[in-house]
Protein backbone atom coordinates (compact mmCIF):
# COMPACT_ATOMS: atom_id res chain seq x y z
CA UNK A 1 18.80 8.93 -0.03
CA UNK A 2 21.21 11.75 0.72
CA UNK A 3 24.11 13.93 -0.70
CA UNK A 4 27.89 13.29 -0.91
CA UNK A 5 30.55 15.92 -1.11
CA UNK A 6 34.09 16.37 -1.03
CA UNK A 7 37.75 17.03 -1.76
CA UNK A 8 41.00 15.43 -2.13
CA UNK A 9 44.15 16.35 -2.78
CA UNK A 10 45.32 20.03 -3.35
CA UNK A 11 47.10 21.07 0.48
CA UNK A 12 44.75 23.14 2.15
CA UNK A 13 43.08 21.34 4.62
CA UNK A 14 40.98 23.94 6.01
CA UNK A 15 40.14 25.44 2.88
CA UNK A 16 38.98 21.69 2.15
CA UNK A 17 36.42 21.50 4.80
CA UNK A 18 35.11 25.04 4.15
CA UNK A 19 34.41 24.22 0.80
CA UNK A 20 33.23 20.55 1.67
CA UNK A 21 30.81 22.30 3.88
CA UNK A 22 29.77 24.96 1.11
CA UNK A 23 28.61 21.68 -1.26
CA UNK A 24 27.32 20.32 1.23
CA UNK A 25 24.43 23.56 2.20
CA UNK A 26 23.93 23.32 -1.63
CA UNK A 27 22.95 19.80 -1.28
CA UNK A 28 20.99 20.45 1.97
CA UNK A 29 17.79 19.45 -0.47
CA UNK A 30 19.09 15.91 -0.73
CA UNK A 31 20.00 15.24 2.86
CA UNK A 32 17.27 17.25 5.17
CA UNK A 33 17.57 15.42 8.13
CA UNK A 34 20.85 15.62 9.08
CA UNK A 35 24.93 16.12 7.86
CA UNK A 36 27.97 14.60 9.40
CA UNK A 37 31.29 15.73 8.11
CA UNK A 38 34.91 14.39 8.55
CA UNK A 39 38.68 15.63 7.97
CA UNK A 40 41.37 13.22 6.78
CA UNK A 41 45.53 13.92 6.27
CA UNK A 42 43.95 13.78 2.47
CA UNK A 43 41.16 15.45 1.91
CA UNK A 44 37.40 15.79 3.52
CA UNK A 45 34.49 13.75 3.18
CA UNK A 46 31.02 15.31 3.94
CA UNK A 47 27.11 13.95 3.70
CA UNK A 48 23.70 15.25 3.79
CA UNK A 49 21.39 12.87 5.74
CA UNK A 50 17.97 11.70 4.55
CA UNK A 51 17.01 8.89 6.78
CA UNK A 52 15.65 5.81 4.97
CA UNK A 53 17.56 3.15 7.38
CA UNK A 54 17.66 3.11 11.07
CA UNK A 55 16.90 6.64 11.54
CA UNK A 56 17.93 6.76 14.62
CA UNK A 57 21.70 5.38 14.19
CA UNK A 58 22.38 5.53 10.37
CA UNK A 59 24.53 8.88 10.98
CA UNK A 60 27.13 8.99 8.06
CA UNK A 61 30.23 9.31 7.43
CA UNK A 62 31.13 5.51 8.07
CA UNK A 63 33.95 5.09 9.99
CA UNK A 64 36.00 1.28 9.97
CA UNK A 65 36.93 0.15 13.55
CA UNK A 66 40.27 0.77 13.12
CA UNK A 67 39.54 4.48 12.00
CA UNK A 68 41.38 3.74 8.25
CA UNK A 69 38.60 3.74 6.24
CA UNK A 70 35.99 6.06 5.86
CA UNK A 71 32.83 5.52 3.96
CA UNK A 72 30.26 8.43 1.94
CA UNK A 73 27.36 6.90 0.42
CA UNK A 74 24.17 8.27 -1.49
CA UNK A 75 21.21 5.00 -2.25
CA UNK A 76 20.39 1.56 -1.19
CA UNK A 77 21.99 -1.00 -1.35
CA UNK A 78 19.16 -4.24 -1.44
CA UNK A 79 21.51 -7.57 -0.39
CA UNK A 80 22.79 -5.82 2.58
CA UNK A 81 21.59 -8.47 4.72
CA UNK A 82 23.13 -11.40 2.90
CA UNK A 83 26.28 -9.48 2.90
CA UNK A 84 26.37 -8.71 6.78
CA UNK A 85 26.16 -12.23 7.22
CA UNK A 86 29.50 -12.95 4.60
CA UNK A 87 31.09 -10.25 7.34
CA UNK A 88 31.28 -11.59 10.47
CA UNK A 89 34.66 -10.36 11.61
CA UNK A 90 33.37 -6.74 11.20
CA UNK A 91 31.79 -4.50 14.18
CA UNK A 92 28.78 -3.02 12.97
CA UNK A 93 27.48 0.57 14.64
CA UNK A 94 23.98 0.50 12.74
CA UNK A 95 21.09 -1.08 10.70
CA UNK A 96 22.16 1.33 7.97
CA UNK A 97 22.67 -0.81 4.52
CA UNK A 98 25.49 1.65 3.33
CA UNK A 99 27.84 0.22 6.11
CA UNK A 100 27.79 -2.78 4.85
CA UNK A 101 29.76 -1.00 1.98
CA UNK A 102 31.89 0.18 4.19
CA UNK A 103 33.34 -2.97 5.36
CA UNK A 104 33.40 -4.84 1.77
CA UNK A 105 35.23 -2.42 0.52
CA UNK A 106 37.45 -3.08 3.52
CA UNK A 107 37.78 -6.75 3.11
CA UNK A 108 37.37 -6.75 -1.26
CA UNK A 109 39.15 -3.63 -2.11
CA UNK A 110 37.32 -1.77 -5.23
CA UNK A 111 36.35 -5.36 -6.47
CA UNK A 112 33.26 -5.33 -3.78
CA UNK A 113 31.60 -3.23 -5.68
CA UNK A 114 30.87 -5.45 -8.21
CA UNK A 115 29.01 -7.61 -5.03
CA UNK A 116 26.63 -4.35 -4.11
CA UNK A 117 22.96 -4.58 -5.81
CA UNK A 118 20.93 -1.71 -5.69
CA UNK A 119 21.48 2.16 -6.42
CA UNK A 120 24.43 4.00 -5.07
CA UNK A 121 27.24 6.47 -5.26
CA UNK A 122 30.07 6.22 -3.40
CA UNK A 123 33.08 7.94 -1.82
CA UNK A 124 35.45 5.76 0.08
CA UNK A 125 39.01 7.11 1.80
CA UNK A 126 41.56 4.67 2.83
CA UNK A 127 44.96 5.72 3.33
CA UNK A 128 46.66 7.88 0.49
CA UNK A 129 43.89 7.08 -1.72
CA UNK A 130 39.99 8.32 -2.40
CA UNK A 131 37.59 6.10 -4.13
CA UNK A 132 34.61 7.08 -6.18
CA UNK A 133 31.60 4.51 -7.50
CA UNK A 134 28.76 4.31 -9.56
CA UNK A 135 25.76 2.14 -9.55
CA UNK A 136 25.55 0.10 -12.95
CA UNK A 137 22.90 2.31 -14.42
CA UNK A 138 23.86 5.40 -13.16
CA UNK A 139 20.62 5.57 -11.09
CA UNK A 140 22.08 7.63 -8.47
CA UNK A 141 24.60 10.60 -9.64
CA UNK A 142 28.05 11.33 -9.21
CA UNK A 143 30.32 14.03 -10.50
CA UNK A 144 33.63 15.15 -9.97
CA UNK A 145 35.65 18.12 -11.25
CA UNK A 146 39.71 18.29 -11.31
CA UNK A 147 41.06 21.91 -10.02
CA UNK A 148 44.48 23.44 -11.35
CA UNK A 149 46.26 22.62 -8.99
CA UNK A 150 45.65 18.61 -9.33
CA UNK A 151 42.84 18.58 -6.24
CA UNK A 152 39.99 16.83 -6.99
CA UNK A 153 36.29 17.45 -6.03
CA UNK A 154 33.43 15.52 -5.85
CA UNK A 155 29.69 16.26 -4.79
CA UNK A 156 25.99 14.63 -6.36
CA UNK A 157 25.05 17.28 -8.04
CA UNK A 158 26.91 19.66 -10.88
CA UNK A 159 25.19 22.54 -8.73
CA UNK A 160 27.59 21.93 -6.13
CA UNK A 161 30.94 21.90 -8.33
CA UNK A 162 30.76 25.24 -9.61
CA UNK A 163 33.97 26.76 -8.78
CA UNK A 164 36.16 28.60 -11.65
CA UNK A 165 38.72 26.95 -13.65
CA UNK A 166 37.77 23.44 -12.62
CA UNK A 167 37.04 20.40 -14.75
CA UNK A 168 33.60 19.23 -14.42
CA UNK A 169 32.72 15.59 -15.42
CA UNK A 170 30.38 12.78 -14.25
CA UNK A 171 31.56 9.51 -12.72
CA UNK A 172 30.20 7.29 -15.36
CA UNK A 173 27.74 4.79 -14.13
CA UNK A 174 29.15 0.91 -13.69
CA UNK A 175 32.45 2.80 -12.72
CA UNK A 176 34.82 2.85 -9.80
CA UNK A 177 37.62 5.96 -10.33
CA UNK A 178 40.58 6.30 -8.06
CA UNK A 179 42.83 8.99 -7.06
CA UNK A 180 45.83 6.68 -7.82
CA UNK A 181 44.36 4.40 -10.90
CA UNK A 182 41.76 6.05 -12.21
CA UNK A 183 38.93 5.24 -13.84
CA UNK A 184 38.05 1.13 -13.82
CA UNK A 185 34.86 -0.06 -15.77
CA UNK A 186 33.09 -2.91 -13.75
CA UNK A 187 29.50 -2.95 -15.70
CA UNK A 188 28.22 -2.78 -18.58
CA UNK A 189 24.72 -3.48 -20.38
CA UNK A 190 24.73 -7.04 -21.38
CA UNK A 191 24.79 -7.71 -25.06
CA UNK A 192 21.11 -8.50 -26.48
CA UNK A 193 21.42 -12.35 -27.55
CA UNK A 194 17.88 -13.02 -28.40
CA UNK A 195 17.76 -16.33 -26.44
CA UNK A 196 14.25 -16.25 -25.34
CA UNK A 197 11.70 -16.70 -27.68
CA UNK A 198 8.68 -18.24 -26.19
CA UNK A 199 6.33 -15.90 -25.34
CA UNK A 200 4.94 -18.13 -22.13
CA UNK A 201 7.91 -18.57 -20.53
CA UNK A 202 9.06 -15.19 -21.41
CA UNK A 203 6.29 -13.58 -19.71
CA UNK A 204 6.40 -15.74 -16.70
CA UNK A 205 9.92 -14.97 -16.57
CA UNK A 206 9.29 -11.06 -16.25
CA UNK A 207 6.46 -11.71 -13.74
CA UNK A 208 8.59 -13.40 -11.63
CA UNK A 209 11.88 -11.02 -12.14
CA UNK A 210 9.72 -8.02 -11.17
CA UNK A 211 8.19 -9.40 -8.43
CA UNK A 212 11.15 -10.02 -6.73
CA UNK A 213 12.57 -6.32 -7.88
CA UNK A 214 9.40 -4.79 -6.12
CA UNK A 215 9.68 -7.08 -3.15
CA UNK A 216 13.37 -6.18 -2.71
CA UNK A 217 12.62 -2.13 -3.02
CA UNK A 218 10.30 -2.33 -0.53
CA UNK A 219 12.86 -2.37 2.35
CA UNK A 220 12.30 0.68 4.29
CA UNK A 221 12.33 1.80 8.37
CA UNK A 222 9.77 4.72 7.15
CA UNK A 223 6.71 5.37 5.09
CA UNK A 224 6.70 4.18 1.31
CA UNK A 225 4.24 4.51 -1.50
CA UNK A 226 4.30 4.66 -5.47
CA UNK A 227 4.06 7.01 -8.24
CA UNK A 228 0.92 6.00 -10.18
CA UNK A 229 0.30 7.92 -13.79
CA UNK A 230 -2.07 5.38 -14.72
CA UNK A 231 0.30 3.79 -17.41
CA UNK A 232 1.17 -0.12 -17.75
CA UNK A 233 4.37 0.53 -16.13
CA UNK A 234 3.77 2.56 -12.79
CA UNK A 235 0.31 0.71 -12.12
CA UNK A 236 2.28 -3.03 -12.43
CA UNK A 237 4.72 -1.33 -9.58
CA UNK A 238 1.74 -0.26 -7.80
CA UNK A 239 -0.28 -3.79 -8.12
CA UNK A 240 2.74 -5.72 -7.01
CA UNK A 241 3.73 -3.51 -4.07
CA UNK A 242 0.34 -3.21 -3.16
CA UNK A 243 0.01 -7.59 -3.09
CA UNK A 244 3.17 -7.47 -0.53
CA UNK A 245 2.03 -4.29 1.81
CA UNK A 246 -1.49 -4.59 1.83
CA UNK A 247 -1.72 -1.26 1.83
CA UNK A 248 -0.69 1.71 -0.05
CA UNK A 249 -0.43 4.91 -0.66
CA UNK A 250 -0.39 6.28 -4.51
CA UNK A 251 0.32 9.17 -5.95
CA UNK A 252 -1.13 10.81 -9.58
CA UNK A 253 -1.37 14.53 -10.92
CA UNK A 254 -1.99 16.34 -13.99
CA UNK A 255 -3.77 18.99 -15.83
CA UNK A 256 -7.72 18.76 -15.09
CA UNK A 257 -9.45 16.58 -17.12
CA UNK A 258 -6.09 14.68 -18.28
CA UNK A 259 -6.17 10.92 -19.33
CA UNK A 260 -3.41 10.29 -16.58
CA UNK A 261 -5.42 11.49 -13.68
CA UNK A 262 -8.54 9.22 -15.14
CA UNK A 263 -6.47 6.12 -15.68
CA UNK A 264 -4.09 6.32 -11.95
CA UNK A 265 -7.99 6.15 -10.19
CA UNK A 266 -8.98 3.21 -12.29
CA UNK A 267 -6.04 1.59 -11.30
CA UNK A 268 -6.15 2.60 -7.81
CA UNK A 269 -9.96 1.91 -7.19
CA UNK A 270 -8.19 -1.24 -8.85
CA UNK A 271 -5.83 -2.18 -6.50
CA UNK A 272 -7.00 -0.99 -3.06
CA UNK A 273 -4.68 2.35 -2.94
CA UNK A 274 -4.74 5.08 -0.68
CA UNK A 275 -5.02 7.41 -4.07
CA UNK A 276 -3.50 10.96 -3.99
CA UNK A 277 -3.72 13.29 -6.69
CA UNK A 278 -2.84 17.04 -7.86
CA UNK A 279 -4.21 19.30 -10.30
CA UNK A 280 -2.15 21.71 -11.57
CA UNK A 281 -2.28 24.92 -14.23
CA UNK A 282 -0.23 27.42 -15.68
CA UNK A 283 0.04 29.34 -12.83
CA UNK A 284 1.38 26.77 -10.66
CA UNK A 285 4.01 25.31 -13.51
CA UNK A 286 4.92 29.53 -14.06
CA UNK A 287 5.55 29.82 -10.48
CA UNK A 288 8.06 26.46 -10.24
CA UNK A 289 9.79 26.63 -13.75
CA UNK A 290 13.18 28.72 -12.64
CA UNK A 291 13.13 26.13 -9.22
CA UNK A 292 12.28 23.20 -11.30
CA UNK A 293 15.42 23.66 -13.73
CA UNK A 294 17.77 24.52 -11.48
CA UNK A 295 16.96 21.27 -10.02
CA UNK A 296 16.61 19.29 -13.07
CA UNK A 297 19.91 20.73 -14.32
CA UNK A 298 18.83 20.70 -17.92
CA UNK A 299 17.73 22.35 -20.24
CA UNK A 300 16.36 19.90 -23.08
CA UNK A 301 13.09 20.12 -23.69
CA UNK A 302 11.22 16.83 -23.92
CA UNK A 303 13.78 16.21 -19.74
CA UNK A 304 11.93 19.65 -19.06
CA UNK A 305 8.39 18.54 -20.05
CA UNK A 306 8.31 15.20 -18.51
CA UNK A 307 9.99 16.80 -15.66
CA UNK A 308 7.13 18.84 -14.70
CA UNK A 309 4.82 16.31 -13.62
CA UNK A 310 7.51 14.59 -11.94
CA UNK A 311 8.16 18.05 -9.97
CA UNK A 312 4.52 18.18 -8.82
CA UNK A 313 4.12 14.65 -7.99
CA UNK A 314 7.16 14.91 -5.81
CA UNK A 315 5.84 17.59 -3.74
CA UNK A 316 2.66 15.56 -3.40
CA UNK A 317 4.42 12.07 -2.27
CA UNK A 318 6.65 14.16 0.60
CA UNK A 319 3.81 14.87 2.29
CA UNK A 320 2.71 11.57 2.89
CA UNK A 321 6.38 9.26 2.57
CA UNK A 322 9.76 9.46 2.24
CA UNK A 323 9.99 7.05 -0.25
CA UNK A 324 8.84 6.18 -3.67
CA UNK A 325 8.16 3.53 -6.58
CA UNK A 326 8.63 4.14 -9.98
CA UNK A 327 8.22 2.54 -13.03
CA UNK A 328 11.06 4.11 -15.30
CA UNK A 329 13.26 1.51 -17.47
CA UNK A 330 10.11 -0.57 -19.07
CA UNK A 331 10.41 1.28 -22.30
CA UNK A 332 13.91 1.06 -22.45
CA UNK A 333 13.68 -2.22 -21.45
CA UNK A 334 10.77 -3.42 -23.32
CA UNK A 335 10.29 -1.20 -26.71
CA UNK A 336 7.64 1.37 -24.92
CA UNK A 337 8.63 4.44 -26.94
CA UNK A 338 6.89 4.91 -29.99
CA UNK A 339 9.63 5.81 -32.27
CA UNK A 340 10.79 2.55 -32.52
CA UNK A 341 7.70 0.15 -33.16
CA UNK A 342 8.95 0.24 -37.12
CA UNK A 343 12.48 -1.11 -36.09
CA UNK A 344 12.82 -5.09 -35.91
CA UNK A 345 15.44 -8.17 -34.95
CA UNK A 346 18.99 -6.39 -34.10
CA UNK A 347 17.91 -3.01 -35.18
CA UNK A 348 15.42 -2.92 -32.47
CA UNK A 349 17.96 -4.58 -29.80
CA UNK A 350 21.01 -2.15 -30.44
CA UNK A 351 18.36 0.84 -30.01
CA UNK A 352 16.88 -0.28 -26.67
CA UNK A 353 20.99 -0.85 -25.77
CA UNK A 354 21.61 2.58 -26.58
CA UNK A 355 18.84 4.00 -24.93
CA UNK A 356 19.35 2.06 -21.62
CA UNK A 357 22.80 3.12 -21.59
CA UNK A 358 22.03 6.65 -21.83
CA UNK A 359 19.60 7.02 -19.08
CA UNK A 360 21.38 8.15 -16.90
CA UNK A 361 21.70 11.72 -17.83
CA UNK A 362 18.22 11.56 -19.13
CA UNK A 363 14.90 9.97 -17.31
CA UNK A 364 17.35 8.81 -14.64
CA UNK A 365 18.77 12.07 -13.82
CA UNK A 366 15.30 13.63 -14.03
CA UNK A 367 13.70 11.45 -11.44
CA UNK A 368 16.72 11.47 -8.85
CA UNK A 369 17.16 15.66 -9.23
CA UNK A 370 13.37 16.17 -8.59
CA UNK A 371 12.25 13.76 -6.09
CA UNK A 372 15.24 14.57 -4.09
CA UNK A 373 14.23 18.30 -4.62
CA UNK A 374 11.67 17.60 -2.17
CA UNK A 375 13.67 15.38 -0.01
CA UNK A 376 12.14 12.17 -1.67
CA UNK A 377 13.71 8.90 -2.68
CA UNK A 378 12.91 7.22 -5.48
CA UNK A 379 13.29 3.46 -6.09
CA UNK A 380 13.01 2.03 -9.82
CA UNK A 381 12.37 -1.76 -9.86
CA UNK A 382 12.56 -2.09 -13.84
CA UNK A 383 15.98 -1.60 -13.35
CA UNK A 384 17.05 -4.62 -11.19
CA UNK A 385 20.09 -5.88 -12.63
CA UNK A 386 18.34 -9.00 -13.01
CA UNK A 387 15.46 -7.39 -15.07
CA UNK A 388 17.72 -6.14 -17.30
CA UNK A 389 19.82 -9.07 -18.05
CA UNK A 390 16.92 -10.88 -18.52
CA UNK A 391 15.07 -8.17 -20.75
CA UNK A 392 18.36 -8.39 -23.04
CA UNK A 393 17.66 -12.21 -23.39
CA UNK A 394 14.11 -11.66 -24.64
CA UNK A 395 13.49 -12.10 -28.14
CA UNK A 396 12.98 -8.51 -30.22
CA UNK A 397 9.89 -9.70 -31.40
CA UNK A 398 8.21 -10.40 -28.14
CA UNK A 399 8.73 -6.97 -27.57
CA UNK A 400 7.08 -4.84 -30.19
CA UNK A 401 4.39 -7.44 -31.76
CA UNK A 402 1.61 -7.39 -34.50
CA UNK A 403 -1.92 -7.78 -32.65
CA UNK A 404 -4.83 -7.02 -34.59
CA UNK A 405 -2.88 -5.21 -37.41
CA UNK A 406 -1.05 -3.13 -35.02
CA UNK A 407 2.01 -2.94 -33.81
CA UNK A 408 1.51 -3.26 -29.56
CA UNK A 409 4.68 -2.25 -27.68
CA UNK A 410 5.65 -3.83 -24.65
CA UNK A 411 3.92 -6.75 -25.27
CA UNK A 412 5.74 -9.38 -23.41
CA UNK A 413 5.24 -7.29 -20.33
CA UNK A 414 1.32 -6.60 -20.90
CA UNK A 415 1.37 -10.47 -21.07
CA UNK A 416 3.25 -10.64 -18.10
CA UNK A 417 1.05 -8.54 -15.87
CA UNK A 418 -2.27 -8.83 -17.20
CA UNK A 419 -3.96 -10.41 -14.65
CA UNK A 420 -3.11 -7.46 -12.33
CA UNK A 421 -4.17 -4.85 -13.74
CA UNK A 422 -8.03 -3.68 -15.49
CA UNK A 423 -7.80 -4.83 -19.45
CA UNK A 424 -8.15 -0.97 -20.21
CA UNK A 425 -5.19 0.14 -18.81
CA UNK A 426 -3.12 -3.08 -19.52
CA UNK A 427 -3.56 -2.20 -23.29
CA UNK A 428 -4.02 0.98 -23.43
CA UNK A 429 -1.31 2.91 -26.01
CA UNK A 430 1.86 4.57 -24.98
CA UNK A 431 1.10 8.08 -23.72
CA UNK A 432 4.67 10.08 -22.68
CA UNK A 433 4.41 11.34 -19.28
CA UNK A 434 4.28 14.88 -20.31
CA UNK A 435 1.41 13.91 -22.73
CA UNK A 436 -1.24 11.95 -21.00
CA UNK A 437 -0.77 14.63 -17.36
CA UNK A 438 -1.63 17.00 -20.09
CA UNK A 439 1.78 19.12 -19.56
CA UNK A 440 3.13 19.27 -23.56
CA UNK A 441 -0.20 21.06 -23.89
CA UNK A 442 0.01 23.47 -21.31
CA UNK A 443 4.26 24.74 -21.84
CA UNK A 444 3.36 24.97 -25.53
CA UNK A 445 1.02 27.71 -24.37
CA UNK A 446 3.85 29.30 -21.93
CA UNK A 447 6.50 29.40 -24.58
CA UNK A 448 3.80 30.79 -27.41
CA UNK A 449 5.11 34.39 -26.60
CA UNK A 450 8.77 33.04 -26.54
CA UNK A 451 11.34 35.17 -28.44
CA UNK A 452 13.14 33.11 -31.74
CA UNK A 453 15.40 30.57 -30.95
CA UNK A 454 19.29 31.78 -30.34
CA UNK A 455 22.61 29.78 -29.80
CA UNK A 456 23.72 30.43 -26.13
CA UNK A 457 26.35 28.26 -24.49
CA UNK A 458 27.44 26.95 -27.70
CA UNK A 459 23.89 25.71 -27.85
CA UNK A 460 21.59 25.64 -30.50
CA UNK A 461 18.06 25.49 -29.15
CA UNK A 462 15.67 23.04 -31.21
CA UNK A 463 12.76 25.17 -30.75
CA UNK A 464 11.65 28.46 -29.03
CA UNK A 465 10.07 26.13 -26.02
CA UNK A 466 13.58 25.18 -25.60
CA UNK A 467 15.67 28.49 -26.04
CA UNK A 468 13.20 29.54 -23.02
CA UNK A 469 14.33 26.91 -20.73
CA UNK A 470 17.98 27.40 -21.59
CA UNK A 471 17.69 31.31 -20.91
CA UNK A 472 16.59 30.00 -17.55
CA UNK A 473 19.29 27.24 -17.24
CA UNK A 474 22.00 29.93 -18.35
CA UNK A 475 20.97 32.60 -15.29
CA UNK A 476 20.54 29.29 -13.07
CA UNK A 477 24.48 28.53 -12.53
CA UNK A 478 27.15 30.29 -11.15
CA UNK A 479 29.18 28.04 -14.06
CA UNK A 480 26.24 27.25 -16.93
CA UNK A 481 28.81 26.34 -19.75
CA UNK A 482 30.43 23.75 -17.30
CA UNK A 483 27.67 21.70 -17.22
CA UNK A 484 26.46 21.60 -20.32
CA UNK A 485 29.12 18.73 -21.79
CA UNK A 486 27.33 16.50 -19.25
CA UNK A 487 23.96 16.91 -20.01
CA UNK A 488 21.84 14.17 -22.32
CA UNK A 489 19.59 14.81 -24.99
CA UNK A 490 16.73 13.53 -26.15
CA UNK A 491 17.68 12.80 -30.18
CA UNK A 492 14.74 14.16 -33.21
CA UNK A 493 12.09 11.69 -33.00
CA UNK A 494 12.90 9.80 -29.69
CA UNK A 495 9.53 9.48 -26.93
């Protein structure tokens, strides 16, 4: 994983690289292990290194052999071996997988982006032109802000676009934007048709999708392990990667005495797991809150809740790895949230649309911001492209189904994994990840003594819990009311 930065356009040249360089400190968090920076007649394009893929020769930015093209990338990018081979006229430097970008683009234009699978954000430069791309999910981040004087900038994080009178906007995910076209849709969340409806060959279907997203996210020249809350969702990661590795290491925290810390060593007894875990208090969660939401960049206050744990599990994992498992996109993909176990048939569908499509500023952007806080990438197999074109095939029904009297979400995936994982935690009910590490609990108590709830930045906070966190957010940002149009929020009743 690393940082991007940059600028195009605009004259200045050596302004350009000063300021490429400023983003670029201000991204140092995403990119510890090295930087590599490089001037163009156009613009600059600058990186922040964290070394996933050949450590030792994976040095970015990409340059083509003829020296047009030059190539910024932030993720993974999983078929890079089948597309080296489609590329045999192209002199490679490196193992790296983002090279391989670098030469598709050469030989497809911005069409080859359509061919990458995995996670990414791109900048490319070729000629008189600067390309920008987005994974289809938006799992990795990209923003861009437009100065007076028609320059553009770009950098992964809002943090680093903070300069006055600027433009600030996201790269929407499944996009490619150019300097000379602009902005070209490529992706977008298939339709739900409802096509699937047996529940055996549904379930065998997911079993076998998500085995080969695991298997695929396991590529890595350094150490890898899994977040493991003791949910259905991060313990089926944690099985599955466990069955290809034969060993690994897992990760857990919470309050003392929460459910989640119970249930991840179940599951890791389980499984086999060198098992990790962190307690931590109000003390600890006091101490991070101003660093945690200047990472998070939000404000909202369910992002800020389930943030916390995600914060202290990501300082646990980076001493151990440098790379990560998660199991975000099952409830979007399979009905996990609670609110919607009354909907049915289309209603249920068009929700779980909705709510895949908006991830990206939401549980996405949460898990990218505070893993790479701590210089830790995470990987989220739910969210294979293939998972989630077969997920939109799958019958509502299978989805959220009467057992018992109940209605059990997630079924067709508790069917599908079942034999993995203890019967306990295979059915056990929904608990939000704020909820079962006991955090909801513990920043209710913080924010007792918080003053009323005030509009600031043309905000209204929902609650005093929230106006605290956007006090925070507001004396965060050189910029705070450029960022807020790009922020999600969790809707009244949503997790």
């Amino acid at each position: 994983m690393c940082g991007i930065a940059g600028c195009w356009g605009g004259g200045d040249g050596a302004r350009c690289v000063e300021d490429t360089r400023a983003r670029m400190r201000t991204l140092r968090h995403r990119g510890p292990d090295g930087e590599g920076l490089r001037r163009l007649e156009a613009g600059v394009l600058g990186h922040t290194r964290l070394a996933i893929m050949d450590p030792a020769h994976g040095e970015q930015p990409h340059v083509s052999e003829d020296g047009r093209t030059t190539l910024v990338a932030n993720g993974e990018i999983y078929n890079q071996a089948s597309l080296r081979a489609r590329l045999p006229g192209h002199r490679f430097h490196s193992r790296s997988d983002t090279e391989v970008a670098l030469h598709l683009l050469e030989e497809r234009g911005d069409a080859g982006v359509e061919a990458l699978d995995g996670m990414f954000a791109l900048a490319r430069a070729a000629g008189g032109e600067l390309l920008l791309a987005r994974d289809p999910l938006g799992i990795k981040p990209l923003y861009l802000a437009r100065s007076p004087g028609g320059g553009v900038r770009f950098a992964s994080e809002m943090k680093a676009l903070q300069d006055p009178g600027d433009d600030l906007e996201e790269v929407p995910p499944g996009c490619v934007w150019s300097s000379l076209r602009g902005l070209r849709r490529y992706y977008r969340v298939p339709e739900a048709r409802a096509e699937l409806g047996d529940a055996e060959e549904a379930a065998a279907a997911v079993r076998r999708t998500l085995e080969r997203a695991v298997r695929k996210r396991l590529m890595s020249d350094v150490p890898l392990g899994a977040f493991l809350s003791g949910g259905l969702d991060s313990s089926a990661i944690a099985a599955l990667a466990m069955r290809e590795l034969g060993r690994l290491h897992t990760f857990s925290v919470g309050v003392a005495g929460s459910p989640d810390l119970a249930a991840a060593r179940q599951v890791a007894r389980h499984i086999g797991s060198d098992h990790h875990e962190l307690v931590f208090g109000r003390d600890e969660v006091e101490a991070e809150l101003e660093r945690l939401i200047y990472a998070l960049e939000s404000f909202d206050r369910d992002l800020v809740r389930s943030a916390v744990p995600t914060f202290f599990a990501a300082r646990l994992a980076a001493r151990h790895v440098k790379v990560v498992l998660t199991g975000e996109g099952a409830d979007e993909l399979f009905a996990g949230y609670r609110y919607v176990r009354g909907l049915r048939g289309e209603a249920l569908a068009a929700e779980l649309r909705r709510s895949l499509e908006g991830m990206h500023n939401l549980n996405l952007q949460r898990v990218d911001r505070l893993t790479m806080a701590h210089g830790l990438e995470a990987r989220v197999p739910f969210l294979d492209r293939s998972m989630v074109a077969l997920a939109q095939r799958i019958a509502p029904e299978l989805k959220v189904r009467e057992v018992g009297g109940r209605r059990v979400e997630k079924w067709v995936l508790r069917r599908a994994v079942e034999d993995l994982l203890p019967q306990s935690v295979v059915w056990r009910d929904k608990a939000q990840f704020d909820e079962g590490s006991g955090t909801a609990d513990l920043l209710g108590k913080i924010a007792a003594s918080a003053s009323p709830p005030r509009p600031r930045l043309g905000v209204t906070p929902r609650s005093a819990e929230e106006d605290l966190y956007l006090q925070i957010f507001a004396s965060s940002f050189v910029r705070p009311q450029a960022l807020v149009p790009n922020l999600g929020r969790w809707l009244p009743g949503e997790g």
